[in-house]
N, C-alpha and C. Protein backbone atom coordinates (compact mmCIF):
# COMPACT_ATOMS: atom_id res chain seq x y z
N UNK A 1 160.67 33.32 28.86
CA UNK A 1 160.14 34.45 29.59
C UNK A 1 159.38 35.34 28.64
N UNK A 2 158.36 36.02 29.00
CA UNK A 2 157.58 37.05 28.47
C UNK A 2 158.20 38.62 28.91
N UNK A 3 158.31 39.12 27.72
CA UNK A 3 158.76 40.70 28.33
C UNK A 3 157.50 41.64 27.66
N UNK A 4 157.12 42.54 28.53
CA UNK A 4 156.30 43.79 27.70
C UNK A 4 156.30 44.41 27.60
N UNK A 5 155.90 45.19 26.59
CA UNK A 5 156.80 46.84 25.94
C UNK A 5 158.03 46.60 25.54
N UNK A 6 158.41 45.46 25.53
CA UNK A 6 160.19 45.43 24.72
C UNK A 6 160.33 46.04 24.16
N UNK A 7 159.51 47.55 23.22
CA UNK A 7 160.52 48.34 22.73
C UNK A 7 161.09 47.72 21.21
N UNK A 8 162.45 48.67 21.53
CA UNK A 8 163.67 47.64 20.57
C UNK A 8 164.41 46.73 21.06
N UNK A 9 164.24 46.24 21.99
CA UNK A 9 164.50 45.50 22.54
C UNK A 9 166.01 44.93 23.37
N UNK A 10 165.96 46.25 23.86
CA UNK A 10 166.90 46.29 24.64
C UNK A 10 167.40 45.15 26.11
N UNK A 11 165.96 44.62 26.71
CA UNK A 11 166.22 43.83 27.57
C UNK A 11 166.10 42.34 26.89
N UNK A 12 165.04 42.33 25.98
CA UNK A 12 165.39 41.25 25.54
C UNK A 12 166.28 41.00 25.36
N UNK A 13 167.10 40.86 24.62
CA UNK A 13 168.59 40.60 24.28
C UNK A 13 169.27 40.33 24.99
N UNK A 14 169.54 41.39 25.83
CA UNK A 14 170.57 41.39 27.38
C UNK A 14 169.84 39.82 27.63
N UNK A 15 168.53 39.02 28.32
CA UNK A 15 168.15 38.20 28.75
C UNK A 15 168.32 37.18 27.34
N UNK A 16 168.36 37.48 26.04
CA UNK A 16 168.50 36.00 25.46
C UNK A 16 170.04 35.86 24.86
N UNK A 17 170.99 36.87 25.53
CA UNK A 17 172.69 36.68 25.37
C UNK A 17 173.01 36.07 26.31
N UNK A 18 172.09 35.86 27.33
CA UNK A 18 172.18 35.00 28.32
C UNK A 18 171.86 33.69 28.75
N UNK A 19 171.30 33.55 27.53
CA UNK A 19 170.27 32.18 27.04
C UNK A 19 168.96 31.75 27.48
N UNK A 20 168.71 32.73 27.70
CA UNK A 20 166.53 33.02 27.88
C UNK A 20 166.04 32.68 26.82
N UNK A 21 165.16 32.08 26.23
CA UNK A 21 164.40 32.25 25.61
C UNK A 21 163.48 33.45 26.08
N UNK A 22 162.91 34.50 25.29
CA UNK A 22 162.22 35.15 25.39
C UNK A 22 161.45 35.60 24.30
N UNK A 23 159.92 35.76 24.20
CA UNK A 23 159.08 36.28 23.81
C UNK A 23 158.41 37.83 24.09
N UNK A 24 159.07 38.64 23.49
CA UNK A 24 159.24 40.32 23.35
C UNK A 24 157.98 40.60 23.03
N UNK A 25 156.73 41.39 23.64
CA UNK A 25 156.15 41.89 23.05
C UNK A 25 156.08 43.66 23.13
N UNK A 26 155.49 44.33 22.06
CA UNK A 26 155.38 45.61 21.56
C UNK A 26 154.25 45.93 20.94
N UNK A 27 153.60 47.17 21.40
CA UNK A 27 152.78 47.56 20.44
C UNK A 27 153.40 48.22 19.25
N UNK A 28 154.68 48.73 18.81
CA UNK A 28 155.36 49.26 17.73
C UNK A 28 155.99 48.23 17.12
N UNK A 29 155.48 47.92 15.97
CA UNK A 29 155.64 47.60 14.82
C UNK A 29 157.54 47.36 14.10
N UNK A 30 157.80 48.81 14.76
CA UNK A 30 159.13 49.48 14.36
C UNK A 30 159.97 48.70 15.59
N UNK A 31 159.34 49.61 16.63
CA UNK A 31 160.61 48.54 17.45
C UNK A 31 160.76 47.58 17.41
N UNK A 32 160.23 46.22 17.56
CA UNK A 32 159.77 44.99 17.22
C UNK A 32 160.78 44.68 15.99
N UNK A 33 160.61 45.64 14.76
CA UNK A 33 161.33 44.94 13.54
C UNK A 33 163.45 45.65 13.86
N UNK A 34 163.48 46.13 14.77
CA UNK A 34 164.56 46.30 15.57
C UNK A 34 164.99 45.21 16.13
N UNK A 35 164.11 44.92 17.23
CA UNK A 35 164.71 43.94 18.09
C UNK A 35 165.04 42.74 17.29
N UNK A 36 164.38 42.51 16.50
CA UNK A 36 164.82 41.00 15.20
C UNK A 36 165.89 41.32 14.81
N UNK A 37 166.09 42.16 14.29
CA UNK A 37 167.26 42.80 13.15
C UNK A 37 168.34 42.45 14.47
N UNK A 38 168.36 43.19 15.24
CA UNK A 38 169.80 42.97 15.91
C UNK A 38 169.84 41.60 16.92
N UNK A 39 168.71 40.77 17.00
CA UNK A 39 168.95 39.22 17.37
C UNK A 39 169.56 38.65 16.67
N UNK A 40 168.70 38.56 15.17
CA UNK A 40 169.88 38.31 13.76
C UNK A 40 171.17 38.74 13.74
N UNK A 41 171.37 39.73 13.52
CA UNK A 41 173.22 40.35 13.91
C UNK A 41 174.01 39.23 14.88
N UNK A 42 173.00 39.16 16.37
CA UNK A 42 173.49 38.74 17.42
C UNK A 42 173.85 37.06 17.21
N UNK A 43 172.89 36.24 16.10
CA UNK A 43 173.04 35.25 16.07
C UNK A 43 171.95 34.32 17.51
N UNK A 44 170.96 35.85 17.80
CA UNK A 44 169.91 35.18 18.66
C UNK A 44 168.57 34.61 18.30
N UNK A 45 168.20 34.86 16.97
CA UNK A 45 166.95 34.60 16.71
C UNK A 45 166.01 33.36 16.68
N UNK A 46 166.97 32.50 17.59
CA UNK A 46 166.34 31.49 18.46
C UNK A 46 165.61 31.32 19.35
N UNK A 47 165.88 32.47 20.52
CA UNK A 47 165.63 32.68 21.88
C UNK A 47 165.02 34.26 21.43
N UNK A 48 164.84 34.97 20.64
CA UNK A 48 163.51 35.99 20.93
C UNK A 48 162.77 36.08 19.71
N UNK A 49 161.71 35.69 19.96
CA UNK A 49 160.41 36.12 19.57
C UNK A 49 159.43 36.95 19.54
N UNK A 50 158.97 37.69 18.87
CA UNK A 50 158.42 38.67 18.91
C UNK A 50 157.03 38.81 18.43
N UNK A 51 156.09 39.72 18.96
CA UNK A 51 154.94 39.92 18.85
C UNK A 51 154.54 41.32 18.79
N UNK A 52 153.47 41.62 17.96
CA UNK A 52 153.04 43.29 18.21
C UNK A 52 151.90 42.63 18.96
N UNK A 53 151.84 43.61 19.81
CA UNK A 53 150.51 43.57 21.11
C UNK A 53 150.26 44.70 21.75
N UNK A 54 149.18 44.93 22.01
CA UNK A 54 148.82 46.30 22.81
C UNK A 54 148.46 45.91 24.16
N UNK A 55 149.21 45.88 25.20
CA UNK A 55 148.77 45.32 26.50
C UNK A 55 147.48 45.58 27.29
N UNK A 56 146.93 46.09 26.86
CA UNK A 56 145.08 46.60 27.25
C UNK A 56 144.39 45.43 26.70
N UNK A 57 144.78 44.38 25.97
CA UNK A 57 144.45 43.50 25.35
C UNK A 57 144.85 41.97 25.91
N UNK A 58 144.12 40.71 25.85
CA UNK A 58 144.32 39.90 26.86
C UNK A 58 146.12 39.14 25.88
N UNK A 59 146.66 38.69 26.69
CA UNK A 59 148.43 38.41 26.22
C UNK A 59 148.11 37.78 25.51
N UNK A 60 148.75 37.38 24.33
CA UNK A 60 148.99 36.32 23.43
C UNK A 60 149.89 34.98 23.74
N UNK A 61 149.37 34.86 24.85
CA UNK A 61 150.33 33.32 25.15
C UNK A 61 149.10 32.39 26.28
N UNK A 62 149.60 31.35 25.89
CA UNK A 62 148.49 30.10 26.69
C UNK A 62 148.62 30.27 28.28
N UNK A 63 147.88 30.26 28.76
CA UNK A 63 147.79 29.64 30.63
C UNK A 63 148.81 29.30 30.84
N UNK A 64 149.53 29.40 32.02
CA UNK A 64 150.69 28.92 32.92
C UNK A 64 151.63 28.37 31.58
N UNK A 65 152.05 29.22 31.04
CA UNK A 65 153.13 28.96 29.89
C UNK A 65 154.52 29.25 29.75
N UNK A 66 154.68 30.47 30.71
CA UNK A 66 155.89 30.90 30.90
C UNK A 66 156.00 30.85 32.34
N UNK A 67 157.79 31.37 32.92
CA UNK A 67 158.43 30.72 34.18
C UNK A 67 158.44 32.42 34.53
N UNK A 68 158.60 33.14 33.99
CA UNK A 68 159.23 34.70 34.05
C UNK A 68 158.28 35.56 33.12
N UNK A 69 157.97 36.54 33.85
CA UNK A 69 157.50 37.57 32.87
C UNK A 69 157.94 39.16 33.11
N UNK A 70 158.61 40.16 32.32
CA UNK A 70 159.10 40.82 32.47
C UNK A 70 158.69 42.33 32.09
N UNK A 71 158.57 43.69 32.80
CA UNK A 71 158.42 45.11 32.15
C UNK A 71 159.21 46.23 32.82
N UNK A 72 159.92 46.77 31.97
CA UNK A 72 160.48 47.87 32.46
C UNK A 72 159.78 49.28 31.52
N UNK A 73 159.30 49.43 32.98
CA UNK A 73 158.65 51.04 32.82
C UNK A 73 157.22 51.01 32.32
N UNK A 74 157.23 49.52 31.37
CA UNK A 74 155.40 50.02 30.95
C UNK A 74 154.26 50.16 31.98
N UNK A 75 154.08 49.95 33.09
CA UNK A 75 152.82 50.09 34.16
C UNK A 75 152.94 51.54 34.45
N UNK A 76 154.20 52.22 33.91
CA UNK A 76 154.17 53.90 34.27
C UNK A 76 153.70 54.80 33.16
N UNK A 77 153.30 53.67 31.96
CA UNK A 77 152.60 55.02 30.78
C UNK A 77 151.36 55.05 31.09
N UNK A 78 150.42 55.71 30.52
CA UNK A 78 149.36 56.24 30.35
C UNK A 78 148.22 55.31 30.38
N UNK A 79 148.14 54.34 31.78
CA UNK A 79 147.51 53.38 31.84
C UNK A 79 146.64 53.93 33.15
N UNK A 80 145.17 53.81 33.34
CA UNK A 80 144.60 53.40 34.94
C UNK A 80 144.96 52.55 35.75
N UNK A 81 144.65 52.53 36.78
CA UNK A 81 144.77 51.64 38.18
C UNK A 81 144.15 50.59 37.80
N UNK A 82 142.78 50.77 36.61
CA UNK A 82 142.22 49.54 36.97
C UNK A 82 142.61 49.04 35.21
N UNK A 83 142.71 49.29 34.75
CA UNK A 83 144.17 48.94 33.72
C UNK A 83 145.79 48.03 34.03
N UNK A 84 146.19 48.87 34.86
CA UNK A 84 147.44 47.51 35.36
C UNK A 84 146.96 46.57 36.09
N UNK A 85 145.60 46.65 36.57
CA UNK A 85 145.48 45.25 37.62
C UNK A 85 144.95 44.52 36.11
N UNK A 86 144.23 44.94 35.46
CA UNK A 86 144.18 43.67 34.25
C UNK A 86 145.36 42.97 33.81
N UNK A 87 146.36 44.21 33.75
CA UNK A 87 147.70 43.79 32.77
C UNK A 87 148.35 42.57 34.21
N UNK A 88 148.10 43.06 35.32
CA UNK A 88 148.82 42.04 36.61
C UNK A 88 148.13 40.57 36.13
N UNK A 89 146.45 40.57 36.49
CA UNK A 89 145.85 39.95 36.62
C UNK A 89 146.35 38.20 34.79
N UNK A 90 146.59 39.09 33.92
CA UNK A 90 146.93 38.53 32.33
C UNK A 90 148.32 38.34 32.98
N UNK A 91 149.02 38.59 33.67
CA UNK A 91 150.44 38.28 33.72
C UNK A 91 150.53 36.99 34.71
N UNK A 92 149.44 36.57 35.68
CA UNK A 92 149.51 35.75 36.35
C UNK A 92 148.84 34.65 35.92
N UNK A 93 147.70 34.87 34.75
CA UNK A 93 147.17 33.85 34.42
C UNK A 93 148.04 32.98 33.22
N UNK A 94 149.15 33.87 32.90
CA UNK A 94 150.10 33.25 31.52
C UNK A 94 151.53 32.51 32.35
N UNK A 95 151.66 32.85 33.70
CA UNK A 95 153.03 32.63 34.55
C UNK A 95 152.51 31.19 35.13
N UNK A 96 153.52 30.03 34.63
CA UNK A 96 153.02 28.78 35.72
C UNK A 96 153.69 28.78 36.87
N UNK A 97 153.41 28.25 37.78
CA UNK A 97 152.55 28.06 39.62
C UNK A 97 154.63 28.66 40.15
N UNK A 98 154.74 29.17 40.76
CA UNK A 98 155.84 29.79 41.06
C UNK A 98 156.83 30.58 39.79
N UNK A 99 156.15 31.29 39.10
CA UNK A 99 156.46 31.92 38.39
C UNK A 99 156.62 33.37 38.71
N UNK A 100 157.59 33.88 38.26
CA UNK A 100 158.14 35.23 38.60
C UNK A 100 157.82 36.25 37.64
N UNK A 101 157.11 37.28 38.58
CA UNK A 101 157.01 38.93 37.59
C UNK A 101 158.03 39.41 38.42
N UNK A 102 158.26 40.74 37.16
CA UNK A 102 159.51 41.46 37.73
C UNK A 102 158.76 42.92 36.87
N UNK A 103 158.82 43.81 37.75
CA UNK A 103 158.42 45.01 36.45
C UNK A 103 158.94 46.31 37.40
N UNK A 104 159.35 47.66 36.77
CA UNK A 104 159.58 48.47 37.11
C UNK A 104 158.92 49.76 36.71
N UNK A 105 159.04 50.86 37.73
CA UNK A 105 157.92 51.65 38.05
C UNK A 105 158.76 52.96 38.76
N UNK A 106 158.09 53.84 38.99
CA UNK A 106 158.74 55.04 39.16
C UNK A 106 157.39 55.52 40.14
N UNK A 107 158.12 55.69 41.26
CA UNK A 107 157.52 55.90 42.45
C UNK A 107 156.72 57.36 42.79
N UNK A 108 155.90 57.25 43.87
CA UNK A 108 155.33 59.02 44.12
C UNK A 108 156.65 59.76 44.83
N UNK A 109 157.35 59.55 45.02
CA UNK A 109 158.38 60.03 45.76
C UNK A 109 159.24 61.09 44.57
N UNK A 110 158.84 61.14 43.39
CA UNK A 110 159.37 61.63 42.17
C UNK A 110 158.32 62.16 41.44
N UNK A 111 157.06 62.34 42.07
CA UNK A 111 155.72 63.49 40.89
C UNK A 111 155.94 64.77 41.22
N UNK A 112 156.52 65.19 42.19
CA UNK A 112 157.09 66.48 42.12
C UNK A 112 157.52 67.19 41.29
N UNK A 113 158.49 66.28 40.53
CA UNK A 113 159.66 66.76 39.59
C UNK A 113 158.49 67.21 38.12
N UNK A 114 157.08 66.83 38.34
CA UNK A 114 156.66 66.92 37.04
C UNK A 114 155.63 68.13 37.05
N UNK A 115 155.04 68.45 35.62
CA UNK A 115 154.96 69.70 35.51
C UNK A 115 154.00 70.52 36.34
N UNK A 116 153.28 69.64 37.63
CA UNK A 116 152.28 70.19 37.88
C UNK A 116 150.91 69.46 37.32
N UNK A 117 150.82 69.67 36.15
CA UNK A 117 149.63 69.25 35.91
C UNK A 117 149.23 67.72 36.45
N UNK A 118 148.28 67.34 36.73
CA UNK A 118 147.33 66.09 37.15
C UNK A 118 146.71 65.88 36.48
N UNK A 119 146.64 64.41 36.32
CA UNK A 119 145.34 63.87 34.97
C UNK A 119 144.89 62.95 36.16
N UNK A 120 145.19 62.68 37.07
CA UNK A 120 144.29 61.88 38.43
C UNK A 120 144.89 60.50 38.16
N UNK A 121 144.40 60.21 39.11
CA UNK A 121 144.87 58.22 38.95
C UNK A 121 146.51 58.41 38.85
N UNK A 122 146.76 59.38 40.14
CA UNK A 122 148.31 59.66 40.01
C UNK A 122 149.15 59.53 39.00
N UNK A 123 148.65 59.69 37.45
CA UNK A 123 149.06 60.08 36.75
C UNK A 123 149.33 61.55 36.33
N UNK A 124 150.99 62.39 35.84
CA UNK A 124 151.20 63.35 36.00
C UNK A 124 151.89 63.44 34.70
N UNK A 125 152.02 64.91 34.27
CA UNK A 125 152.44 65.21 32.69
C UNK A 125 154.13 65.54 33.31
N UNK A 126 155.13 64.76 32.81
CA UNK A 126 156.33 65.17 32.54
C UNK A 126 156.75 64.87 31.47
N UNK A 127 157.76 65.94 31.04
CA UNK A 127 158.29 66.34 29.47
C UNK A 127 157.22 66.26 28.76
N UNK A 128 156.29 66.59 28.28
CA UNK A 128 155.28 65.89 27.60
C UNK A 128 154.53 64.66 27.59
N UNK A 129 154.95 64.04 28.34
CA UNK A 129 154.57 62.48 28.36
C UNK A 129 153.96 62.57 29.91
N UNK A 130 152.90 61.33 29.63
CA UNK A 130 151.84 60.99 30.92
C UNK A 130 152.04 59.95 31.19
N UNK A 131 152.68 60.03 32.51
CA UNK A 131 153.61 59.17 33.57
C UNK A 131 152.72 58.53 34.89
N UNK A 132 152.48 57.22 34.68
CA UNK A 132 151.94 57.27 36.25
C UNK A 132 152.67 56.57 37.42
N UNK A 133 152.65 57.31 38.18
CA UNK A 133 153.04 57.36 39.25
C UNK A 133 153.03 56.00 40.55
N UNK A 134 153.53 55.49 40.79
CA UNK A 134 153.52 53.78 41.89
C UNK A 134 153.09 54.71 43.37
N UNK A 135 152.19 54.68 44.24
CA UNK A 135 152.67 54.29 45.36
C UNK A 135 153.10 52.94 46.26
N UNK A 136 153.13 53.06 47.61
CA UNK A 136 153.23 51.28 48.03
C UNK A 136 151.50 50.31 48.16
N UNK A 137 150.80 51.64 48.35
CA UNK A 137 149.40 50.68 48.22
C UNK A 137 148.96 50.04 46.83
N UNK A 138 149.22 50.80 45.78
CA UNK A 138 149.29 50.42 44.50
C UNK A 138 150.09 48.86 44.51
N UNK A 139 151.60 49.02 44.79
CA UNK A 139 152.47 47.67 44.60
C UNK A 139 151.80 46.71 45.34
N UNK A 140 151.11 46.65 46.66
CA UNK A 140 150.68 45.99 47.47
C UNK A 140 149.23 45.35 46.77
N UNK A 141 148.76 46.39 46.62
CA UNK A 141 147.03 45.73 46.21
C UNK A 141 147.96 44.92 44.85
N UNK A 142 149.05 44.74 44.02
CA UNK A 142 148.85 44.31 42.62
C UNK A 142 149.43 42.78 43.17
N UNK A 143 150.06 43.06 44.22
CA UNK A 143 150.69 41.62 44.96
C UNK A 143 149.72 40.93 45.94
N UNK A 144 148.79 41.28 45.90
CA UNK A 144 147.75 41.17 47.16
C UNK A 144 147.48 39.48 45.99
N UNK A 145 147.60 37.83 46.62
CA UNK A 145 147.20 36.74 46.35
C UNK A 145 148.56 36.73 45.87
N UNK A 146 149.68 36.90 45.97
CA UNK A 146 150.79 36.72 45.52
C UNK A 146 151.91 36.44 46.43
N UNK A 147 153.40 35.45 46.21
CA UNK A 147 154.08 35.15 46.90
C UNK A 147 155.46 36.19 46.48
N UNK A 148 155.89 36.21 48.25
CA UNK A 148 157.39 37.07 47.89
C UNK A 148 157.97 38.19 47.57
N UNK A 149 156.73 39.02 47.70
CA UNK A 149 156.67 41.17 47.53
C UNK A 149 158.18 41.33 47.73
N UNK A 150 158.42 41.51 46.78
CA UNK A 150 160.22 42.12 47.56
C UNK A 150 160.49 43.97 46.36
N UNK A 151 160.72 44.81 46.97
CA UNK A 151 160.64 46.10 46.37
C UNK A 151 162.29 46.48 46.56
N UNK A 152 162.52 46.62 45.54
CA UNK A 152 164.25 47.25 45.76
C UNK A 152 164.31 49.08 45.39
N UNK A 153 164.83 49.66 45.61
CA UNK A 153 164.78 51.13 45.29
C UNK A 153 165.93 50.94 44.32
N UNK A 154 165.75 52.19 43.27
CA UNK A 154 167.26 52.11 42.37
C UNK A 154 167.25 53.55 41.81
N UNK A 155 167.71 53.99 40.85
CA UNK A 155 168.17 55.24 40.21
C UNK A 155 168.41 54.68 38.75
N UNK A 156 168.14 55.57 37.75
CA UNK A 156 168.42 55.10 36.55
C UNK A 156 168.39 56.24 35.35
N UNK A 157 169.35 56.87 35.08
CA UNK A 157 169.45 57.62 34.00
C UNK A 157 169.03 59.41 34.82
N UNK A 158 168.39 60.12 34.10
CA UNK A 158 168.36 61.64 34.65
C UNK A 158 167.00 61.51 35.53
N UNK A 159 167.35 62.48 35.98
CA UNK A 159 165.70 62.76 37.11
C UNK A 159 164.64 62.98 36.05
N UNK A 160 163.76 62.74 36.06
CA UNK A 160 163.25 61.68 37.63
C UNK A 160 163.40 60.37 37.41
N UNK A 161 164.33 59.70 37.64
CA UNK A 161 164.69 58.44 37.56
C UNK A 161 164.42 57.67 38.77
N UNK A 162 164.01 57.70 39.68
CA UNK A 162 163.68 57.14 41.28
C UNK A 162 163.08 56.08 40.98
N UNK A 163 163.57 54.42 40.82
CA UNK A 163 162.22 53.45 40.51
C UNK A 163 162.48 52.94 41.51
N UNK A 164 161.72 52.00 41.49
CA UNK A 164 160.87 50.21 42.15
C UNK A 164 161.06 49.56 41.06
N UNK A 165 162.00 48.35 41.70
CA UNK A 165 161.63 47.06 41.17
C UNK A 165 161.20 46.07 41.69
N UNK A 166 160.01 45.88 41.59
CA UNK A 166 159.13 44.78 42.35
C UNK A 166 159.31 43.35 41.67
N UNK A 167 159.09 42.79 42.67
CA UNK A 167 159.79 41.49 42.33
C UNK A 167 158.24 40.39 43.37
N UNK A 168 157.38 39.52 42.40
CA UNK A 168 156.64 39.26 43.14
C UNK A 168 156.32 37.34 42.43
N UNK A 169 156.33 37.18 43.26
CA UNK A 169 155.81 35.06 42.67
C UNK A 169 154.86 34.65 42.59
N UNK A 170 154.05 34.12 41.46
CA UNK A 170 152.90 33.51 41.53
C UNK A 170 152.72 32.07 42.26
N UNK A 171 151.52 32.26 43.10
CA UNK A 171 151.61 30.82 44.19
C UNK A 171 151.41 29.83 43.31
């Protein structure tokens, strides 16, 4: 499986203690040399691999190569609309033919909570950080040629925690 934004790699792990192979990518350098360090500890450094990558950039993996591809929270930083449909569009061309994205997102149902300010492209400034915002036409147009839209609601950590986890199959 492909994960993006792994971070330090928190999900990786969870998915290769489970016996995923997974390929972690990060644009930080630092987190990245995290997530190794404690695969090593873990006795995983079989099953994750790691890459620095800046996802504005086309993926570092071949055509229909992976079964799973995975993001929690990155389609909500400081990306455009027409920015995640690239990052969708690179996620389907690397997933072979019934292959599963899974990514999570933090809904309009929660821009309230933020400071007010608007940078447009339903992106909004909370705590300092520029958050963008999911509606359902957003999830829809990114699934639009895609099998199996399934959207779960969840909660996760302090407000504004309100996500989507979309769950969608490549035909």
């Amino acid at each position: 499986m492909l994960e993006l934004g792994a971070g330090h790699g928190r999900d990786a792990l969870f998915f290769a203690r489970h016996g995923l192979a997974v390929h972690a990518v990060d644009f930080s350098p630092t987190g990245l040399d995290q997530l190794r360090a404690d695969a090593a500890q873990a006795g995983l450094t079989d099953l994750a691999r790691t890459s620095v990558h800046d996802v504005r950039e086309p993926l570092p993996v071949p055509d229909a190569s992976v079964d799973a591809a995975y993001a929690h929270m990155l389609l909500c930083m400081a990306l455009s609309t027409p920015q995640i449909h690239v990052i969708a569009d690179e996620v389907r061309r690397v997933l072979r033919p019934d292959g599963t994205f899974v990514y999570t997102v933090r809904h309009v149902g929660d821009a309230h909570y933020g400071t007010g300010i608007s940078h447009g492209d339903d992106i909004y400034e909370h705590g300092g950080f520029a958050v963008h915002f999911f509606d359902r036409p957003l999830v829809e147009a990114l699934a639009a040629g895609w099998n199996e839209l399934r959207v779960h609601s969840f909660t996760e950590g302090e407000l504004p925690r309100r996500l989507w986890r979309i769950t969608q199959r490549r035909p």
